[in-house]
N, C-alpha and C. Protein backbone atom coordinates (compact mmCIF):
# COMPACT_ATOMS: atom_id res chain seq x y z
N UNK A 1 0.82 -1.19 0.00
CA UNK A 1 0.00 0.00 0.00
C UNK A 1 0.87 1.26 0.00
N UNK A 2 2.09 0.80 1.40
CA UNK A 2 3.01 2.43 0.70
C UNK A 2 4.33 2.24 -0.17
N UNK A 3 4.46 1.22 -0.40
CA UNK A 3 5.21 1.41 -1.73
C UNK A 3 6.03 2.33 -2.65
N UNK A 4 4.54 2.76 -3.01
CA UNK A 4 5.18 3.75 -3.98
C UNK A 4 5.87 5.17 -3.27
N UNK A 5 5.71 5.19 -1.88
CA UNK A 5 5.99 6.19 -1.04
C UNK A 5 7.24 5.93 -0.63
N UNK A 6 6.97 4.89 -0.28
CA UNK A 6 8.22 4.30 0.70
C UNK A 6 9.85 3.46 -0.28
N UNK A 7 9.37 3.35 -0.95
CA UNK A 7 10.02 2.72 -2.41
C UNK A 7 10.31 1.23 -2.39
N UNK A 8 9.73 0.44 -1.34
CA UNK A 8 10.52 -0.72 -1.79
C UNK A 8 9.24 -1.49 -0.71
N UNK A 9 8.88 -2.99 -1.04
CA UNK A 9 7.67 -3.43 -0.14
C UNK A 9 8.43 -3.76 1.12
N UNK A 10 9.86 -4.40 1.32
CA UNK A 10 10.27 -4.96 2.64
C UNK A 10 10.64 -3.65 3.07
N UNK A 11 10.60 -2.46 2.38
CA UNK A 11 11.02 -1.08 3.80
C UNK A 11 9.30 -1.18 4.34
N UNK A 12 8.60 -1.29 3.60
CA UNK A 12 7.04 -1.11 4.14
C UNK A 12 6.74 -1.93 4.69
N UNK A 13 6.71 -3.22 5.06
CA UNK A 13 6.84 -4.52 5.74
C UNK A 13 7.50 -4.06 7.44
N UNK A 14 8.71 -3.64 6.74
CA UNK A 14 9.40 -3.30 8.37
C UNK A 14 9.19 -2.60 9.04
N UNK A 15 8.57 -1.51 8.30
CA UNK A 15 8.15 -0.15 9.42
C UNK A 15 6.96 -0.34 9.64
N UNK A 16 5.52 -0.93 9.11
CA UNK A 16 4.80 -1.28 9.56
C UNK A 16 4.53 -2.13 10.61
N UNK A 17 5.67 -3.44 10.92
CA UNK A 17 5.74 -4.49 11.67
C UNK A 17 6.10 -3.58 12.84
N UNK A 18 7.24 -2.81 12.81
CA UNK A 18 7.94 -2.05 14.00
C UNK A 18 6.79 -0.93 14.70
N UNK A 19 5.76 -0.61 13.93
CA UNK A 19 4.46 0.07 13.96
C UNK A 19 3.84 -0.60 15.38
N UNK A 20 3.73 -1.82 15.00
CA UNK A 20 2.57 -2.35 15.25
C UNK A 20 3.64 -2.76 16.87
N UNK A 21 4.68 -3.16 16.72
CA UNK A 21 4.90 -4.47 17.66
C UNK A 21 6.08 -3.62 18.73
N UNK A 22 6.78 -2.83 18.15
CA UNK A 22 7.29 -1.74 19.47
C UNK A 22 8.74 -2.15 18.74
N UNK A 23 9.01 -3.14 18.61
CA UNK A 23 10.79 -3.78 18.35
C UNK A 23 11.00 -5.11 17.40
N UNK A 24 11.41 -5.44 17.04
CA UNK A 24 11.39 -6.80 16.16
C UNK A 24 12.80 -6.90 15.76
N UNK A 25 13.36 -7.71 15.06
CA UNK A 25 14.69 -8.66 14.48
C UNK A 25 14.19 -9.17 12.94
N UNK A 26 15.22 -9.11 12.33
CA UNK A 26 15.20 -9.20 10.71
C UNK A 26 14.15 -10.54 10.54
N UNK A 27 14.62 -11.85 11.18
CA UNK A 27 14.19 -13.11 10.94
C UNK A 27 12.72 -13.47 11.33
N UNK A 28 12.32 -12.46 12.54
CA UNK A 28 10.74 -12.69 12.87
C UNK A 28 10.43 -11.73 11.85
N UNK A 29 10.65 -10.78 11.28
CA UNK A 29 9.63 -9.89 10.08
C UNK A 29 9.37 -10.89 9.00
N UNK A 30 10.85 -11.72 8.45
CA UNK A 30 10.65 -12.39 7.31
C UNK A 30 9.76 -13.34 7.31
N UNK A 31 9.70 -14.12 8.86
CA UNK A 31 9.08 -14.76 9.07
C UNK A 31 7.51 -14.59 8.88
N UNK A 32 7.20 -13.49 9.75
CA UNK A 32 5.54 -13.26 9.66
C UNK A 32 5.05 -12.95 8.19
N UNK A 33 6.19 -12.06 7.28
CA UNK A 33 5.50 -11.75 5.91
C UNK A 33 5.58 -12.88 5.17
N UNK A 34 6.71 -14.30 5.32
CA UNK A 34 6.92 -15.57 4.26
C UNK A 34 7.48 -14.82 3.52
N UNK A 35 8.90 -13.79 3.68
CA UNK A 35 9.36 -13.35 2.57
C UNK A 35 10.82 -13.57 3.04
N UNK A 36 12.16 -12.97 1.97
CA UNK A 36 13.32 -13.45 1.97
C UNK A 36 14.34 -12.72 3.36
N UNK A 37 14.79 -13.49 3.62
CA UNK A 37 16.07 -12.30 5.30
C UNK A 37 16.74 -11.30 4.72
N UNK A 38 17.30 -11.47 3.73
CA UNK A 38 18.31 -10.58 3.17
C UNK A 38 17.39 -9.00 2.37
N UNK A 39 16.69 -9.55 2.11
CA UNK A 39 16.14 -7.82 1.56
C UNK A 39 15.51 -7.32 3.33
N UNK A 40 15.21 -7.76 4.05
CA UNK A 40 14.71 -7.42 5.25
C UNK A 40 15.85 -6.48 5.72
N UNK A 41 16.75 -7.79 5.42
CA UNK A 41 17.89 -7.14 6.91
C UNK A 41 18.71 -5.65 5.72
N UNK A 42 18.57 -5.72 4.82
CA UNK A 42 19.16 -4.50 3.99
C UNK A 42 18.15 -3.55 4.43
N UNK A 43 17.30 -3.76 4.20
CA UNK A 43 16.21 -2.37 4.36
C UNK A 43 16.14 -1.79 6.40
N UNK A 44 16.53 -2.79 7.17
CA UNK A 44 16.79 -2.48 8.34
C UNK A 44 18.05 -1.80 8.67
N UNK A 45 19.26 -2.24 7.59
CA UNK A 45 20.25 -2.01 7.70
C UNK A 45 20.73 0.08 7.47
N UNK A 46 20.02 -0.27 6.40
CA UNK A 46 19.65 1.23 5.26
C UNK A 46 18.82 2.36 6.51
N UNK A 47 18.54 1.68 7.27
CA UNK A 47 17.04 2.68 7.71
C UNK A 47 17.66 3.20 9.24
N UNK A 48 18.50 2.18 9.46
CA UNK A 48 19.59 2.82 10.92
C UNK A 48 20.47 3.74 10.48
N UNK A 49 20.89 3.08 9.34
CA UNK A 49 21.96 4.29 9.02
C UNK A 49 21.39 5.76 8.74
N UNK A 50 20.01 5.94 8.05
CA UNK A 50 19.40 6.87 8.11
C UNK A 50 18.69 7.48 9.13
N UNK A 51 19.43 6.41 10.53
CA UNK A 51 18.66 7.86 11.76
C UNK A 51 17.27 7.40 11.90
N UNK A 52 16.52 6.35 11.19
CA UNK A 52 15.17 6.29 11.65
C UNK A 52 14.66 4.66 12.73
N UNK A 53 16.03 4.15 12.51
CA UNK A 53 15.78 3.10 13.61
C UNK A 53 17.39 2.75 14.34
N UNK A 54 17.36 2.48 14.81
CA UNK A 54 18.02 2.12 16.04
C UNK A 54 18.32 0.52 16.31
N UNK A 55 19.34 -0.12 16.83
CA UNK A 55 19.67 -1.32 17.08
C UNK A 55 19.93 -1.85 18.86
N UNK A 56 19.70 -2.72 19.31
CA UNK A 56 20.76 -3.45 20.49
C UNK A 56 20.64 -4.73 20.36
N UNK A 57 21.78 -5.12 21.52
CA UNK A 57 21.90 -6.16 21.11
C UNK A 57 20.82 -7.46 22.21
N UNK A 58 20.60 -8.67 22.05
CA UNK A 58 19.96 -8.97 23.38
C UNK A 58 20.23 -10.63 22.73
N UNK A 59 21.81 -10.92 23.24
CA UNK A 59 21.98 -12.22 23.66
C UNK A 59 22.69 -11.88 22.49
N UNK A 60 22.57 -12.98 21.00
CA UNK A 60 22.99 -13.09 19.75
C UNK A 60 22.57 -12.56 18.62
N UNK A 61 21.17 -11.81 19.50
CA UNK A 61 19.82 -10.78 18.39
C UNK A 61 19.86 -9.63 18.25
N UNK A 62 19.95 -8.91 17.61
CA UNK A 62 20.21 -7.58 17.29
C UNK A 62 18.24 -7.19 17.11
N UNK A 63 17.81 -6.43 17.93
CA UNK A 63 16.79 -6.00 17.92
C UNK A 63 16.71 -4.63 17.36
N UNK A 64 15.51 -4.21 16.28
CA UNK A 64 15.59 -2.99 16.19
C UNK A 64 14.16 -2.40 16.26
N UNK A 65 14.28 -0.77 16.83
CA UNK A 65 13.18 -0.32 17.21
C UNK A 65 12.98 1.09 16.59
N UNK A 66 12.15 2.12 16.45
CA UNK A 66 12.29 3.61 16.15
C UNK A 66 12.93 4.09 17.29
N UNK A 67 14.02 4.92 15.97
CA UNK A 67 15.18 5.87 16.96
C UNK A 67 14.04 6.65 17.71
N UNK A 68 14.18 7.18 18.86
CA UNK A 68 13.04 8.41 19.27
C UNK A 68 13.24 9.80 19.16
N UNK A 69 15.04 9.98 18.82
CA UNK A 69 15.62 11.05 18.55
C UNK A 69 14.87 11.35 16.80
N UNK A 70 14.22 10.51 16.14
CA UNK A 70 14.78 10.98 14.70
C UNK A 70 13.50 11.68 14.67
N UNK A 71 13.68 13.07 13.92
CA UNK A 71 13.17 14.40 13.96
C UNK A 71 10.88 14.64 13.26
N UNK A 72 11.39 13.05 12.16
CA UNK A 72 10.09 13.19 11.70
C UNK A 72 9.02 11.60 12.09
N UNK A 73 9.53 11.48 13.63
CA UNK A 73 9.06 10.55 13.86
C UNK A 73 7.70 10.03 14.32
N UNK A 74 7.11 11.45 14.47
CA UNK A 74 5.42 11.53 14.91
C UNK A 74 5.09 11.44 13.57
N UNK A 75 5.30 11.82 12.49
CA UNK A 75 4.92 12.06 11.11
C UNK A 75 4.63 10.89 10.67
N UNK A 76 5.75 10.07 10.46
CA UNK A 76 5.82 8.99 9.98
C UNK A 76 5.29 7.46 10.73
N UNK A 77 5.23 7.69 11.98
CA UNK A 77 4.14 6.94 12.55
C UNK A 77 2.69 6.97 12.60
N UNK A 78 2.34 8.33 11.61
CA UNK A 78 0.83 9.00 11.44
C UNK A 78 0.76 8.17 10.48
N UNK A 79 1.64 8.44 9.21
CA UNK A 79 0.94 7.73 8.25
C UNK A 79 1.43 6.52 8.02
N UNK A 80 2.23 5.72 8.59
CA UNK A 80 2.00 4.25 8.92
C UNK A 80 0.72 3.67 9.15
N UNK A 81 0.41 4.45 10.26
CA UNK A 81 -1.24 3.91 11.44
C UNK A 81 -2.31 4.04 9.99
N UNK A 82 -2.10 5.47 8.99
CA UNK A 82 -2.97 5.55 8.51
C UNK A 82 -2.93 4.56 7.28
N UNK A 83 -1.55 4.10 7.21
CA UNK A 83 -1.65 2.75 6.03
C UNK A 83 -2.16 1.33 6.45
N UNK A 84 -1.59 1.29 7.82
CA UNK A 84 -2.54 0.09 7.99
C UNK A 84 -3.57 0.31 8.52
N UNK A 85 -4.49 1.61 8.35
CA UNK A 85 -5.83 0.94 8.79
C UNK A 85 -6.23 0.82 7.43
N UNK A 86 -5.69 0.70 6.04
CA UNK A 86 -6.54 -0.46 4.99
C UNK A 86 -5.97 -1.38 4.42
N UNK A 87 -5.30 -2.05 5.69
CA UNK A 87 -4.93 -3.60 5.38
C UNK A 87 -5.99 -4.58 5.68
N UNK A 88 -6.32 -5.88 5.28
CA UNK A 88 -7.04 -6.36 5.98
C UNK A 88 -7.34 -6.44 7.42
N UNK A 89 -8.63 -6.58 7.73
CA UNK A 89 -8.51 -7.24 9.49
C UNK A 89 -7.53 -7.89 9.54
N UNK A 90 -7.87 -8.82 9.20
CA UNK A 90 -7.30 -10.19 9.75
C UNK A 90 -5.66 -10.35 9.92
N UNK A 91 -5.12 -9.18 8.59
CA UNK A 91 -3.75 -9.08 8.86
C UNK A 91 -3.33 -7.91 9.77
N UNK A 92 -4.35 -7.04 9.93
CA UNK A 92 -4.26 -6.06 11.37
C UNK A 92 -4.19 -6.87 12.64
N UNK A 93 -5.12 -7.65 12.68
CA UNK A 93 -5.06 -8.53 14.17
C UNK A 93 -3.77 -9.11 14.35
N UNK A 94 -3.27 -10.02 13.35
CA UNK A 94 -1.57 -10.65 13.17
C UNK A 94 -1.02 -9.70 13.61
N UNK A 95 -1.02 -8.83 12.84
CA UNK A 95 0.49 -7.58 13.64
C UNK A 95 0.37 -7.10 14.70
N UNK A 96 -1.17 -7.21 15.51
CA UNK A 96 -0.69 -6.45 16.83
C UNK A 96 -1.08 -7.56 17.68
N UNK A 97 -0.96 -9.02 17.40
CA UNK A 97 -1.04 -9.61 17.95
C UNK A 97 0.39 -10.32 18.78
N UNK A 98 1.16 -9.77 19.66
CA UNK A 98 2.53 -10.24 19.96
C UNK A 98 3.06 -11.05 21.01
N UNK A 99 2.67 -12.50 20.61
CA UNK A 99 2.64 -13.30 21.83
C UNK A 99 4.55 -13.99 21.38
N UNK A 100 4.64 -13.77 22.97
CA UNK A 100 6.83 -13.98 22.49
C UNK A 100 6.75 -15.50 23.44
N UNK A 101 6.47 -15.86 24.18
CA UNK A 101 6.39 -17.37 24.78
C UNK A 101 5.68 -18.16 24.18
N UNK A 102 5.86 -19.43 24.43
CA UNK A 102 4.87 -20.76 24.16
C UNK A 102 3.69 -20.81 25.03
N UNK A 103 3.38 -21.35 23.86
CA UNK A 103 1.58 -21.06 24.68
C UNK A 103 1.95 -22.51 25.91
N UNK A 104 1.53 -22.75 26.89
CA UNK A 104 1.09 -23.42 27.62
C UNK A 104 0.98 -25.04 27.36
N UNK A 105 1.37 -26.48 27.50
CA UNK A 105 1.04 -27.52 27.48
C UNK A 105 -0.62 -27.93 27.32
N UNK A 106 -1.08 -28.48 26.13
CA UNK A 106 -2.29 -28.60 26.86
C UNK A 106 -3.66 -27.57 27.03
N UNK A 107 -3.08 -26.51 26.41
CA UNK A 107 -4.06 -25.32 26.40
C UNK A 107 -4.84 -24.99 24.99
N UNK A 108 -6.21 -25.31 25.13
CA UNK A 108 -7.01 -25.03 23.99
C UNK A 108 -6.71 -23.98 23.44
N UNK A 109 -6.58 -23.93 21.74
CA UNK A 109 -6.93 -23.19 21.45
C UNK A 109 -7.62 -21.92 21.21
């Protein structure tokens, strides 16, 4: 959907995911979209260096989140929110759905 804004679908993938979920790592984005690591982790790579996200480290994972310093960052979280509200439901619910443990032994569905 922002695409043509944003220029490339895995920069729109990532900043939407980082939208939704507060922090994420190259391999869970690729994961949730079923798309390739390496255009992920370039477009994550590209987007720190430009001041709009930020890295640490946590164990062997390099987590990345929005810098809070970077200058047009209310802006660009406006019209994120306003791109995904015309994604599907169902793929709205996925992204802000962020369960990081195993569900439970034994626990219904």
């Amino acid at each position: 959907m922002l695409e043509p804004v944003l220029g490339a679908t895995s920069k729109e993938r990532v900043l939407v995911f980082l939208t939704c979920r507060g922090e994420g790592y190259p391999r869970e984005i690729a994961r949730f979209f079923g798309t390739g690591l390496r255009p992920i982790q370039r477009q994550m790579e590209a987007l720190e260096a430009g001041g709009v996200l930020w890295s640490r480290r946590a164990g062997r994972t390099r987590l990345y989140a929005f810098d809070p310093r970077y200058p047009f960052l209310k802006e660009l979280k406006s019209l994120l929110e306003r791109g995904l509200s015309f994604y599907p439901a169902g793929d709205r619910q996925r992204l802000r759905m962020n369960r990081r443990r195993p569900r439970k032994t034994g626990k219904p569905l």
